[in-house]
PDB file of N, CA and C in Angstrom:
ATOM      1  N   UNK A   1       3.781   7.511  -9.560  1.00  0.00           N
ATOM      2  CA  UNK A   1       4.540   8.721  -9.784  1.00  0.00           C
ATOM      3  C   UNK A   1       5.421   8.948  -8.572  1.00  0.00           C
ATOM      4  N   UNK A   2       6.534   9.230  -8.996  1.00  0.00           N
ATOM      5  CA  UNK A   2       7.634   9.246  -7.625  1.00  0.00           C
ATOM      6  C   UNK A   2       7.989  10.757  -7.431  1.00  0.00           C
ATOM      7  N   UNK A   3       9.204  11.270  -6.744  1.00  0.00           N
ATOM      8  CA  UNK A   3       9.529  12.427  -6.482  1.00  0.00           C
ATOM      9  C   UNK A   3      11.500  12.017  -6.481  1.00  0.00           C
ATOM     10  N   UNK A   4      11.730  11.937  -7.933  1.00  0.00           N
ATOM     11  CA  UNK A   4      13.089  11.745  -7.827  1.00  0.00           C
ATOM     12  C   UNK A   4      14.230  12.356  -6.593  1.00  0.00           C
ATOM     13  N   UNK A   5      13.447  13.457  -6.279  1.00  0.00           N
ATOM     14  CA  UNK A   5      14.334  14.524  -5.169  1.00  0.00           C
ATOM     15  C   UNK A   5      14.688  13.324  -3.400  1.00  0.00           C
ATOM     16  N   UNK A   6      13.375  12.477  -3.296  1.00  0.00           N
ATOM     17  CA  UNK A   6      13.407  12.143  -2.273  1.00  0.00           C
ATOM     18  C   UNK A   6      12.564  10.232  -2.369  1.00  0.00           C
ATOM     19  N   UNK A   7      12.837   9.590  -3.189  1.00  0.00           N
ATOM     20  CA  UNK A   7      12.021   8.991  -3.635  1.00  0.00           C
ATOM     21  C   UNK A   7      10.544   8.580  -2.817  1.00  0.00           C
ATOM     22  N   UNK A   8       9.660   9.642  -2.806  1.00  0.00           N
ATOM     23  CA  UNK A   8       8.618   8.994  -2.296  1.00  0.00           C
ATOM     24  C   UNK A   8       7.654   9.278  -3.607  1.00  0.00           C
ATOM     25  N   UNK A   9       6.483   8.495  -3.246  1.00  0.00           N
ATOM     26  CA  UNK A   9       5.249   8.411  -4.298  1.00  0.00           C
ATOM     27  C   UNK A   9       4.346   8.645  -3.607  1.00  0.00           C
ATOM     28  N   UNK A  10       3.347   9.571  -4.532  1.00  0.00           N
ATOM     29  CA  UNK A  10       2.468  10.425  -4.656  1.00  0.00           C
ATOM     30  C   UNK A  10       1.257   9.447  -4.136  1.00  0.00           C
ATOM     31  N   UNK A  11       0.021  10.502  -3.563  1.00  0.00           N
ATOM     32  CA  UNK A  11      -0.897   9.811  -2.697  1.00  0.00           C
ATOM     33  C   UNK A  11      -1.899   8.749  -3.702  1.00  0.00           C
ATOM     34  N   UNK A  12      -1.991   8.094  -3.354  1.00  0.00           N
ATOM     35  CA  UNK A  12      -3.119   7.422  -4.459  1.00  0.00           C
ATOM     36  C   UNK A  12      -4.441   8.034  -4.063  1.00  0.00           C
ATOM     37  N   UNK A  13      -5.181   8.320  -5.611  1.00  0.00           N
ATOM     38  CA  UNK A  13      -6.048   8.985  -5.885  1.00  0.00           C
ATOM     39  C   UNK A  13      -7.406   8.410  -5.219  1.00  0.00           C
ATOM     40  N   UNK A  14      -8.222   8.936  -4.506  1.00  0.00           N
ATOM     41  CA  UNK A  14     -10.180   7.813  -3.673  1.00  0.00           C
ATOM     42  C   UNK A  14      -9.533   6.766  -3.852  1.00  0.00           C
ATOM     43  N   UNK A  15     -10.575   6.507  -5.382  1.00  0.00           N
ATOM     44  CA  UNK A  15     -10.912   5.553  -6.315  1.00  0.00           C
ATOM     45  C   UNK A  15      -9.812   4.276  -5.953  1.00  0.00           C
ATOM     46  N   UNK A  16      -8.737   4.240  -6.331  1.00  0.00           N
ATOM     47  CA  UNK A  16      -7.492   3.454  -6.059  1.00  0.00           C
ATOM     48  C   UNK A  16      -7.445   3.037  -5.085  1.00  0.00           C
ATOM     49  N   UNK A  17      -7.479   4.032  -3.679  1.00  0.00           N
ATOM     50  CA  UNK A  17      -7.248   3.166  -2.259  1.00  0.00           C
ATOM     51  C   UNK A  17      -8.354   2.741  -2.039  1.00  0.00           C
ATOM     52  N   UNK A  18      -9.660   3.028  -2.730  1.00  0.00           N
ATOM     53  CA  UNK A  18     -10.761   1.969  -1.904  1.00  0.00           C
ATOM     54  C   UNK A  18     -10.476   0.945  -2.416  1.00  0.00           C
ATOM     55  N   UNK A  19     -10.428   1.186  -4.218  1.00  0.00           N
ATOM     56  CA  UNK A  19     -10.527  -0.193  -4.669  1.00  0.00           C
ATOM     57  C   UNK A  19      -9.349  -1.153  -3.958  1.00  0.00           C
ATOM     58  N   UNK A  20      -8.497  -0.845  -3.585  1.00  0.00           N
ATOM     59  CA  UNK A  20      -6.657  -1.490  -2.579  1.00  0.00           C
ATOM     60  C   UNK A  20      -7.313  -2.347  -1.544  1.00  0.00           C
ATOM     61  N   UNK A  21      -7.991  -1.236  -0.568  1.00  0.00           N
ATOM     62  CA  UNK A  21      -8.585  -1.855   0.078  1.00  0.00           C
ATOM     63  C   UNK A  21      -9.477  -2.844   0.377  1.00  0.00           C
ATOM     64  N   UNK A  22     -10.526  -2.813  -0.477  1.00  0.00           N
ATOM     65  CA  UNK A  22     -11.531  -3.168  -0.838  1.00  0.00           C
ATOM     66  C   UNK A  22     -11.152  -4.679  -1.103  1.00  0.00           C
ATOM     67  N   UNK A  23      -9.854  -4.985  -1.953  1.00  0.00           N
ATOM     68  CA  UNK A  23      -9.395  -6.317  -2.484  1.00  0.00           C
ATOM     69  C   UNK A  23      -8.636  -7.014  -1.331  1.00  0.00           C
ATOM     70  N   UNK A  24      -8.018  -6.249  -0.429  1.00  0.00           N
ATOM     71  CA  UNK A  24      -7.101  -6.408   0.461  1.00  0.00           C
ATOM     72  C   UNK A  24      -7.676  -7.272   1.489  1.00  0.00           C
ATOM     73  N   UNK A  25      -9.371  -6.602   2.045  1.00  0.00           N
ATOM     74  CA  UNK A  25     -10.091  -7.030   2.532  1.00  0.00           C
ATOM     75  C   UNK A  25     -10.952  -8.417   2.323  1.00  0.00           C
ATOM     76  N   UNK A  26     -11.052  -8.607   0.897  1.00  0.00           N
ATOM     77  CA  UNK A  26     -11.622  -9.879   0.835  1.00  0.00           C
ATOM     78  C   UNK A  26     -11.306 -10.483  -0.285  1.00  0.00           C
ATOM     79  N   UNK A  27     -10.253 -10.235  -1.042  1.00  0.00           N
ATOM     80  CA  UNK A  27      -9.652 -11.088  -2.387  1.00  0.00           C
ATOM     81  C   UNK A  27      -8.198 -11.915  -1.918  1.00  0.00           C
ATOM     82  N   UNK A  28      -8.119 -13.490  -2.075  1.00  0.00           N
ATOM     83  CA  UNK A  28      -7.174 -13.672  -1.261  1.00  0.00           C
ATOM     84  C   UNK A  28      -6.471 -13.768  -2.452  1.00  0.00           C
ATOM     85  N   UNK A  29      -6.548 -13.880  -3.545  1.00  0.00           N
ATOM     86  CA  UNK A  29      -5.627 -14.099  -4.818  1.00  0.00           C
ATOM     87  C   UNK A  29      -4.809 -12.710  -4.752  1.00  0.00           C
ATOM     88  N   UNK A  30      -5.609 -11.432  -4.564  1.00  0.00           N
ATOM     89  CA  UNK A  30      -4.922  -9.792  -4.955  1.00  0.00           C
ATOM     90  C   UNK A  30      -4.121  -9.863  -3.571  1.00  0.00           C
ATOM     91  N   UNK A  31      -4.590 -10.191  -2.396  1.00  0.00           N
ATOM     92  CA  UNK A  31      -4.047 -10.310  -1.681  1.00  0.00           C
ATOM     93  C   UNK A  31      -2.366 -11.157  -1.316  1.00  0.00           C
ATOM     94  N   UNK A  32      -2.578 -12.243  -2.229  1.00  0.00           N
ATOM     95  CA  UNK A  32      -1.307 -12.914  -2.685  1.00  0.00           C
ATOM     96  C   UNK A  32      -0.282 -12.118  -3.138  1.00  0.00           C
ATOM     97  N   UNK A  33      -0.626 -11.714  -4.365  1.00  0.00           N
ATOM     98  CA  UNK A  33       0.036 -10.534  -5.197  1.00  0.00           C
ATOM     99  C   UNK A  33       0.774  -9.570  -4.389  1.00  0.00           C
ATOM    100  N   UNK A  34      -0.454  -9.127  -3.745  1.00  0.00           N
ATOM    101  CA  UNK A  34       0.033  -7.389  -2.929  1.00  0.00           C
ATOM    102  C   UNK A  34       1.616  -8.175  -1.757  1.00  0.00           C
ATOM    103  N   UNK A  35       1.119  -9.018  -1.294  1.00  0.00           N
ATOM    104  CA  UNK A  35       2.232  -9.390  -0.357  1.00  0.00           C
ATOM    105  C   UNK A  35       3.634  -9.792  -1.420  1.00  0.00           C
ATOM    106  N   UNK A  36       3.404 -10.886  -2.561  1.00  0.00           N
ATOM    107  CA  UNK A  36       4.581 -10.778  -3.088  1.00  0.00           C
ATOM    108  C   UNK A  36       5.143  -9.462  -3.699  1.00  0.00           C
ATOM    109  N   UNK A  37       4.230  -8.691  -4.115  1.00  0.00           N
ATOM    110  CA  UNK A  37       4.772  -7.259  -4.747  1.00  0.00           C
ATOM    111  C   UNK A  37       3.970  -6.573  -4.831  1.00  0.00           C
ATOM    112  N   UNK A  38       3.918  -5.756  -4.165  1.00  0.00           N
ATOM    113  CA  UNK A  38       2.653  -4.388  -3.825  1.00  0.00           C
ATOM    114  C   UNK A  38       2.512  -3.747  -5.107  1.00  0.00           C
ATOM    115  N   UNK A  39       3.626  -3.559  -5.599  1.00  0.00           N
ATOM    116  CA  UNK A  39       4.130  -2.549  -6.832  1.00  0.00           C
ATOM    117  C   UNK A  39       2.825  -3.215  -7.803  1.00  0.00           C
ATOM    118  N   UNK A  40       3.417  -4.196  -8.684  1.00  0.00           N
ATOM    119  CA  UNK A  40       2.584  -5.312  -9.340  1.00  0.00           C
ATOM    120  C   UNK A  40       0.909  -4.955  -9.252  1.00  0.00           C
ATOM    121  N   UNK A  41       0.834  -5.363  -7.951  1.00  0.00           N
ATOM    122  CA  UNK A  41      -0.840  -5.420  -7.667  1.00  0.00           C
ATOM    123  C   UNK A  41      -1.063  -4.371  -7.620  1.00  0.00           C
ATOM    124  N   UNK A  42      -0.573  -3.034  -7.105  1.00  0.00           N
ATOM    125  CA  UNK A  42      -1.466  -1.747  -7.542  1.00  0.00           C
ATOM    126  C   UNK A  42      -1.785  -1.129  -9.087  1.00  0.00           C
ATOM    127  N   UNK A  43      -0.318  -1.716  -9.858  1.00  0.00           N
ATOM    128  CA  UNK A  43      -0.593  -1.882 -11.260  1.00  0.00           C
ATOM    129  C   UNK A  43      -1.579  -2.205 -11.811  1.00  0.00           C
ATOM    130  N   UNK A  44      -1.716  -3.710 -11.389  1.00  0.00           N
ATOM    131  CA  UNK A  44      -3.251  -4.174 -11.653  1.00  0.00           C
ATOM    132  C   UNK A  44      -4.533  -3.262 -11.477  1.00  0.00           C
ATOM    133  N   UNK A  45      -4.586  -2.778 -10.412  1.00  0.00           N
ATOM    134  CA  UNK A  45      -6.080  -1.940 -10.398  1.00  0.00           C
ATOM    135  C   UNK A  45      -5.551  -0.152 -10.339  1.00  0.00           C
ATOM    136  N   UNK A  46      -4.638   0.081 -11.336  1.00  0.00           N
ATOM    137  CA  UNK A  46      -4.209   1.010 -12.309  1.00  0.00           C
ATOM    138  C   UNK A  46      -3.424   2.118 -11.190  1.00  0.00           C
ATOM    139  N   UNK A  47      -2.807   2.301 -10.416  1.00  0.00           N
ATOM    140  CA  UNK A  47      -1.985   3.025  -9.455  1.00  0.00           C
ATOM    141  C   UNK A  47      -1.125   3.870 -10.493  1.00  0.00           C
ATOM    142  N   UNK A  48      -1.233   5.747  -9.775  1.00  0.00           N
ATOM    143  CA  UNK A  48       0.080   5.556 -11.250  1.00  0.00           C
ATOM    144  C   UNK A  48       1.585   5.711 -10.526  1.00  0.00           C
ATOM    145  N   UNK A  49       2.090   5.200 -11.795  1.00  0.00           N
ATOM    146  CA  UNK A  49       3.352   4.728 -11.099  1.00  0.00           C
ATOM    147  C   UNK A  49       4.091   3.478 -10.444  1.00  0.00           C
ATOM    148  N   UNK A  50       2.784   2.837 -10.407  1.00  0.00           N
ATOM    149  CA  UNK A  50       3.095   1.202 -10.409  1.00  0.00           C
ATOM    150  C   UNK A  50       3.454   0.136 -11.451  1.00  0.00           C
ATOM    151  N   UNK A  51       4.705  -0.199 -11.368  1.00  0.00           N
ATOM    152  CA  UNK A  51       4.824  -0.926 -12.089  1.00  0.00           C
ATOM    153  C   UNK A  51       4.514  -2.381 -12.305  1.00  0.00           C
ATOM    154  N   UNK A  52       4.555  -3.054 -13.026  1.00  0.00           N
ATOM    155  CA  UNK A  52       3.731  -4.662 -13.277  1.00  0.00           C
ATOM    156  C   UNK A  52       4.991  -5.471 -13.627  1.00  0.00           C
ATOM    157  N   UNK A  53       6.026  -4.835 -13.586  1.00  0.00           N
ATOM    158  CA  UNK A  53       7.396  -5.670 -13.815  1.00  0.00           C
ATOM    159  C   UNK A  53       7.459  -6.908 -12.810  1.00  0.00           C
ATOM    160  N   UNK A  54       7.931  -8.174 -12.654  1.00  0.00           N
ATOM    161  CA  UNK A  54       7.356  -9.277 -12.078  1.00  0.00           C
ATOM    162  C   UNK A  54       8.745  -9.071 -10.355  1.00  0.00           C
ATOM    163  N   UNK A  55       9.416  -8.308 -10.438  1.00  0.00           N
ATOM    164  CA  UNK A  55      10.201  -7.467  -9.218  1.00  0.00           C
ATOM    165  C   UNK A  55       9.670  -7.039  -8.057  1.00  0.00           C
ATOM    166  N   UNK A  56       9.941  -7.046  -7.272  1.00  0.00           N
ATOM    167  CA  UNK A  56       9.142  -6.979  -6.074  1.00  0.00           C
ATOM    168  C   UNK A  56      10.167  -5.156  -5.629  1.00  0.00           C
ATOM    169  N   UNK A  57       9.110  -4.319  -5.395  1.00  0.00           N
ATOM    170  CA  UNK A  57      10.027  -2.882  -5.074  1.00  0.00           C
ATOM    171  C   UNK A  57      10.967  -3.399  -4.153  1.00  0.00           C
ATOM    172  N   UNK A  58      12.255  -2.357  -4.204  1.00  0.00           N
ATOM    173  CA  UNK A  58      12.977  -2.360  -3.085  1.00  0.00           C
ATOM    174  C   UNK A  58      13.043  -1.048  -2.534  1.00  0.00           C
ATOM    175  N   UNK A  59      13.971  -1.048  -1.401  1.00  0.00           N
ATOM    176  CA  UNK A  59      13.981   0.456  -0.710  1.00  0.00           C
ATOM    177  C   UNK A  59      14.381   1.157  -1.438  1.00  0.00           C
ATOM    178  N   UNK A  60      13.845   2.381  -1.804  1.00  0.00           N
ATOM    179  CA  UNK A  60      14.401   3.987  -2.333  1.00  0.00           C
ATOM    180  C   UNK A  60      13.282   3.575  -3.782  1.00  0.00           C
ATOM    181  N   UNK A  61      12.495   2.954  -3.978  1.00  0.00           N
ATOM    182  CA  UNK A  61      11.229   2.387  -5.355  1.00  0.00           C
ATOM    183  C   UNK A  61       9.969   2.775  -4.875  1.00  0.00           C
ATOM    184  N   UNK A  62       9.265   3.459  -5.408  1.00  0.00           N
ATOM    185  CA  UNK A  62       8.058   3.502  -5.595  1.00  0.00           C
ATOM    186  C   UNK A  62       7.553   2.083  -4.639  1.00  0.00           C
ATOM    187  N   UNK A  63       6.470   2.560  -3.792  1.00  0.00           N
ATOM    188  CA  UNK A  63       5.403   1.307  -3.262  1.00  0.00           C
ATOM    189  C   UNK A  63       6.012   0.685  -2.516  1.00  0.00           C
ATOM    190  N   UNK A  64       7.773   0.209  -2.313  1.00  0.00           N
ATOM    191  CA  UNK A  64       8.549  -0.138  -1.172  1.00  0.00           C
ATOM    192  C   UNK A  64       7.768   0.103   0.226  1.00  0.00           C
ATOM    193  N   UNK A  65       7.190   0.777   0.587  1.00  0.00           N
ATOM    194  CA  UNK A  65       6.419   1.126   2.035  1.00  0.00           C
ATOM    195  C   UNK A  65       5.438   0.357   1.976  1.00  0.00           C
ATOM    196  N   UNK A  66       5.288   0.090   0.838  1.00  0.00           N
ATOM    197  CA  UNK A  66       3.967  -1.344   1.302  1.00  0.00           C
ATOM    198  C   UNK A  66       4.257  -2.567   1.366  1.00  0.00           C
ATOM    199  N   UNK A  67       5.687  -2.823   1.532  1.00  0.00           N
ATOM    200  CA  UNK A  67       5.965  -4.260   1.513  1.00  0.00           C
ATOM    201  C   UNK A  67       5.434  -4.834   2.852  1.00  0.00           C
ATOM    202  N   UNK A  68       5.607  -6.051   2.907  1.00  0.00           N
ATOM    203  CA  UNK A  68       5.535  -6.749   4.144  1.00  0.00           C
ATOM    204  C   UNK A  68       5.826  -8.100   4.574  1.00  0.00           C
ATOM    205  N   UNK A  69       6.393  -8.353   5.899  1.00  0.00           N
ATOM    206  CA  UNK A  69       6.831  -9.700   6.167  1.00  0.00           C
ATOM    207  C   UNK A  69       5.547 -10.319   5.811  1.00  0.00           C
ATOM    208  N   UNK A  70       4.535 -10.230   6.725  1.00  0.00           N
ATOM    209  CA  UNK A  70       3.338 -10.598   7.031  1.00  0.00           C
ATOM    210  C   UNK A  70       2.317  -9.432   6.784  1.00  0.00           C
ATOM    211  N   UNK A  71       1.483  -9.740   5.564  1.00  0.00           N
ATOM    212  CA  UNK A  71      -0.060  -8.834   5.760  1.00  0.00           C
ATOM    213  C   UNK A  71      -0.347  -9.439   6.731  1.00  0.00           C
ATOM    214  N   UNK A  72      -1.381  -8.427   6.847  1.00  0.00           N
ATOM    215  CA  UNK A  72      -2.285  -8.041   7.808  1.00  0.00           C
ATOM    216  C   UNK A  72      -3.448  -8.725   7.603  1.00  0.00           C
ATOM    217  N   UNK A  73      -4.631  -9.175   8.323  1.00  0.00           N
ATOM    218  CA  UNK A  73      -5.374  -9.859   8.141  1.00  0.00           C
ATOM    219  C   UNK A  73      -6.130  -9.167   7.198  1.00  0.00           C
ATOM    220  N   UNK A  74      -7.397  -9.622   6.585  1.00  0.00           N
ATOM    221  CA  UNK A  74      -8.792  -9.359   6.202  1.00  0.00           C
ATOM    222  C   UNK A  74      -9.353  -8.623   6.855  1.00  0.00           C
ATOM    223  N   UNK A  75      -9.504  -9.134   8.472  1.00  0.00           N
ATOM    224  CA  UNK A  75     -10.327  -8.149   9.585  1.00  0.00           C
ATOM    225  C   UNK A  75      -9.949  -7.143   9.591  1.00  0.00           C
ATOM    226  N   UNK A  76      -8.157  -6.927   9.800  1.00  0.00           N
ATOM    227  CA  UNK A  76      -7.699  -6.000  10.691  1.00  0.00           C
ATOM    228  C   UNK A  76      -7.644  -4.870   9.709  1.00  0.00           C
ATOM    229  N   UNK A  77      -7.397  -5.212   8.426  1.00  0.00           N
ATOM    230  CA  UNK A  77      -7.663  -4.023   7.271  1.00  0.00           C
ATOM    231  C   UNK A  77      -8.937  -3.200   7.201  1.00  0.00           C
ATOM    232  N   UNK A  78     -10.162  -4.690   7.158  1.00  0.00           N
ATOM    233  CA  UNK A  78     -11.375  -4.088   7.469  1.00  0.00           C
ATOM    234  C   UNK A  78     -11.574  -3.045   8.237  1.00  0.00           C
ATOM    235  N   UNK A  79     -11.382  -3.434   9.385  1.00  0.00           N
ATOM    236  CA  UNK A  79     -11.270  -2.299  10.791  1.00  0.00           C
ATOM    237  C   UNK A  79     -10.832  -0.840  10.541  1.00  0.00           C
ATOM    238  N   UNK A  80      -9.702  -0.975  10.267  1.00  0.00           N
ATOM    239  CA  UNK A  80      -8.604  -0.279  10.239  1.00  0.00           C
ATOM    240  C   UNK A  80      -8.972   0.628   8.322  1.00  0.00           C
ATOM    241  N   UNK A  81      -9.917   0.198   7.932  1.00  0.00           N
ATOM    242  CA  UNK A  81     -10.561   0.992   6.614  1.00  0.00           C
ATOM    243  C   UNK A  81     -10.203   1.936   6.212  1.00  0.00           C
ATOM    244  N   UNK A  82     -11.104   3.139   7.084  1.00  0.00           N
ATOM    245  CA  UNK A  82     -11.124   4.522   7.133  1.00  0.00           C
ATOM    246  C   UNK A  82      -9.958   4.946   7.316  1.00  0.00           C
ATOM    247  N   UNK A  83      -9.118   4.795   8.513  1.00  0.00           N
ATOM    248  CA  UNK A  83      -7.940   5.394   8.545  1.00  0.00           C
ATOM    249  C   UNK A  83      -6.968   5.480   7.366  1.00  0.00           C
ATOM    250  N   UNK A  84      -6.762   4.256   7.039  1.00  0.00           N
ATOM    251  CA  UNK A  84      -5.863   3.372   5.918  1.00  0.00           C
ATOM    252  C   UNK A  84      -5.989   3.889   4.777  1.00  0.00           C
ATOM    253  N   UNK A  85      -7.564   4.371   4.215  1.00  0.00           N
ATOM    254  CA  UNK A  85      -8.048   5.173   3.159  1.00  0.00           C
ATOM    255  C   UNK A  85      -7.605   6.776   3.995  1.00  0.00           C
ATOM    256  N   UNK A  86      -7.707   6.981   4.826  1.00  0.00           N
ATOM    257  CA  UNK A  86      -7.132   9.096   4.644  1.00  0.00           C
ATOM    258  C   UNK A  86      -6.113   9.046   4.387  1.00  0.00           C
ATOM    259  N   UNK A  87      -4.677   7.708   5.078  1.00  0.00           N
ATOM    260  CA  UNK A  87      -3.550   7.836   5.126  1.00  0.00           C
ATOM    261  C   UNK A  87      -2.788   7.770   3.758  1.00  0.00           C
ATOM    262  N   UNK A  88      -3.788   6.345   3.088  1.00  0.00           N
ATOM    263  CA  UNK A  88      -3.167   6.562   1.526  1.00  0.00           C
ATOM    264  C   UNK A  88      -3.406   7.694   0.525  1.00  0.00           C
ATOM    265  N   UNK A  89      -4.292   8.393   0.896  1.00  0.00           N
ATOM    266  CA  UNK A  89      -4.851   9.345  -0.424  1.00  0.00           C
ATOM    267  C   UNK A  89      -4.581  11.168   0.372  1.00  0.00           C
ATOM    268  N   UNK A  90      -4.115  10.891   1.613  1.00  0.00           N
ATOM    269  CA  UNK A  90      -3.149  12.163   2.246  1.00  0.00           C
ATOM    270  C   UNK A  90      -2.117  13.016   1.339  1.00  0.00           C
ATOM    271  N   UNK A  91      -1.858  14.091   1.169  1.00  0.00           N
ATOM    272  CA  UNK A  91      -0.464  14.347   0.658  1.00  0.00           C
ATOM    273  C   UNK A  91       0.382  14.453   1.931  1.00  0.00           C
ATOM    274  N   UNK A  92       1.801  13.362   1.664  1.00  0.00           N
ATOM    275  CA  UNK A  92       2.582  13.570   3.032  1.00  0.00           C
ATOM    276  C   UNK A  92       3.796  12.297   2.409  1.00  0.00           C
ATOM    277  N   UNK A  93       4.447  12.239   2.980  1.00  0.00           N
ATOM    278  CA  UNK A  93       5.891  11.756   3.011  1.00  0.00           C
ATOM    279  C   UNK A  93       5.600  10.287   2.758  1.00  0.00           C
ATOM    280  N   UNK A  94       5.180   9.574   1.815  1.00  0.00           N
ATOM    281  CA  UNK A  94       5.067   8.279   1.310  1.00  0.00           C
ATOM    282  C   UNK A  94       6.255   7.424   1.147  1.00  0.00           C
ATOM    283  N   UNK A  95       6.965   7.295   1.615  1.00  0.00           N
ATOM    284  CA  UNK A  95       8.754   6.628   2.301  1.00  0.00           C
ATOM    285  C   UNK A  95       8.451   5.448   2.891  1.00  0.00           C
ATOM    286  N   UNK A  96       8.321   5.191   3.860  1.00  0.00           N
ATOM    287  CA  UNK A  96       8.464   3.930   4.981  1.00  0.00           C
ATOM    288  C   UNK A  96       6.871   4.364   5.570  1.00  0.00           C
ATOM    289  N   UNK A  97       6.485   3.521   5.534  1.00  0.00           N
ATOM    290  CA  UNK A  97       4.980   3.401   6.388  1.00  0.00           C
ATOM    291  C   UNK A  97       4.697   2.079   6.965  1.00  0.00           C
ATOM    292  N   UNK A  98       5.042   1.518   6.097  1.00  0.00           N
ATOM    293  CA  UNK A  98       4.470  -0.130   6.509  1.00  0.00           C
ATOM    294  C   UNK A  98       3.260  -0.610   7.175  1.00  0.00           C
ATOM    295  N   UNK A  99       2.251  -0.098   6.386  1.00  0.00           N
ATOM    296  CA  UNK A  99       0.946   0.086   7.141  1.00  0.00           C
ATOM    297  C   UNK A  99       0.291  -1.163   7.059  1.00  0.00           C
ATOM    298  N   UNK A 100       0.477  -2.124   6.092  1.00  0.00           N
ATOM    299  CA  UNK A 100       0.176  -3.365   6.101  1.00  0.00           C
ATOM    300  C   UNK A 100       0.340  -4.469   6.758  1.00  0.00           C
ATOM    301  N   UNK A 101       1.532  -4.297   7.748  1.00  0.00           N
ATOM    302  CA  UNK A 101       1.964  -4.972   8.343  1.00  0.00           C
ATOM    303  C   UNK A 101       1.156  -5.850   9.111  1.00  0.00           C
ATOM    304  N   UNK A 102       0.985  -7.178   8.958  1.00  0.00           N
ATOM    305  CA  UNK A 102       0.446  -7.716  10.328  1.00  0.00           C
ATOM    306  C   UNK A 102       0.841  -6.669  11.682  1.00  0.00           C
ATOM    307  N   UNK A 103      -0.147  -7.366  12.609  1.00  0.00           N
ATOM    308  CA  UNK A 103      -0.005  -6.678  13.967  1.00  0.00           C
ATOM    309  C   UNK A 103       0.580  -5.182  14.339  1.00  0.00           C
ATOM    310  N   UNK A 104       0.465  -4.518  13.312  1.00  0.00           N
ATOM    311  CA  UNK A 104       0.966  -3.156  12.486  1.00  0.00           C
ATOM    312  C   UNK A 104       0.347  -1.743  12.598  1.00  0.00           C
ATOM    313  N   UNK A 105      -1.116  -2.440  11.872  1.00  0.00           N
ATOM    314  CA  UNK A 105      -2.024  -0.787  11.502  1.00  0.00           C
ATOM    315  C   UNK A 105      -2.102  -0.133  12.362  1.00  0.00           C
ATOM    316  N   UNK A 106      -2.733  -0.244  13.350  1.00  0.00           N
ATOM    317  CA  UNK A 106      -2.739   0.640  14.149  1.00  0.00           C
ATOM    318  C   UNK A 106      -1.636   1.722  14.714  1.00  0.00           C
ATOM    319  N   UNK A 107      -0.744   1.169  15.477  1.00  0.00           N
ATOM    320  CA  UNK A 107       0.108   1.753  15.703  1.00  0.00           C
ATOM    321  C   UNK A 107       1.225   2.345  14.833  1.00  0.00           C
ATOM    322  N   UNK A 108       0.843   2.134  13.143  1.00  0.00           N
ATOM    323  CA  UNK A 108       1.677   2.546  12.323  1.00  0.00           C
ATOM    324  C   UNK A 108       0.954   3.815  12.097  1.00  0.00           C
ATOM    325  N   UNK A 109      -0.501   3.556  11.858  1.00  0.00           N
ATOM    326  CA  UNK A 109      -1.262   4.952  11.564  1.00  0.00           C
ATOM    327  C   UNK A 109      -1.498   6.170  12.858  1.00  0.00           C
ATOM    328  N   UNK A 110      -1.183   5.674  14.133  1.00  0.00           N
ATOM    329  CA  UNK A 110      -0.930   6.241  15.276  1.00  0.00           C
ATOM    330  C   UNK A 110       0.135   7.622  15.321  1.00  0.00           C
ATOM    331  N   UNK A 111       1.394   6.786  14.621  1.00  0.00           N
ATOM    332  CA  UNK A 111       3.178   7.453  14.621  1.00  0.00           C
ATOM    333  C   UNK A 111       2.751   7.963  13.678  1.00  0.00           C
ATOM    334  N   UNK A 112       2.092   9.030  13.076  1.00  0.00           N
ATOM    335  CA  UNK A 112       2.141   9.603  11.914  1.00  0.00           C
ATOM    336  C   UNK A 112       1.657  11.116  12.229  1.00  0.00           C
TER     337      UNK A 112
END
């Protein structure tokens, strides 16, 4: 679900960012996915507002803030869990985050 006014999208609901996480952390296939198209793979484990169109978001699209050159490891998601889960399921300005980023989380969830 977006906010035509400003295109950002709405917090994902628990359920959703654990399960995100949860796959992020140790599924390397969802993990494939999420890096070619975040959009896609949150589709998959039912995001609303995600689309499954085979497109990878671009800027001013829904889920665009989760793109990434490079995910982030397995570990560093692990680690980085809790935070990653308040930040996604927060209400707040869902635009540019890039929290996935390799060498990233932290200091992305820091600037906030």
């Amino acid at each position: 679900m977006t906010d035509p006014a400003n295109n950002v999208h709405a917090p994902l609901d628990a359920a959703t960012a654990d399960k995100l996480l949860e796959l992020l952390a140790n599924d390397d296939t969802f993990r494939d996915c999420f890096q070619c198209n975040p959009a896609q793979a949150l589709a998959q484990i039912g995001a609303r507002g995600a689309s499954a169109n085979d497109s990878a978001p671009v800027a001013g699209e829904p889920y665009f803030c989760m793109t990434t050159q490079q995910l982030a490891s397995k570990e560093d998601i692990a680690q980085a869990r809790a935070e990653l889960q308040s930040y996604l399921t927060e209400k707040t300005n869902h635009t540019v985050i890039f929290a996935f980023e390799s060498e990233s989380i932290r200091s992305t969830l820091l600037r906030r």
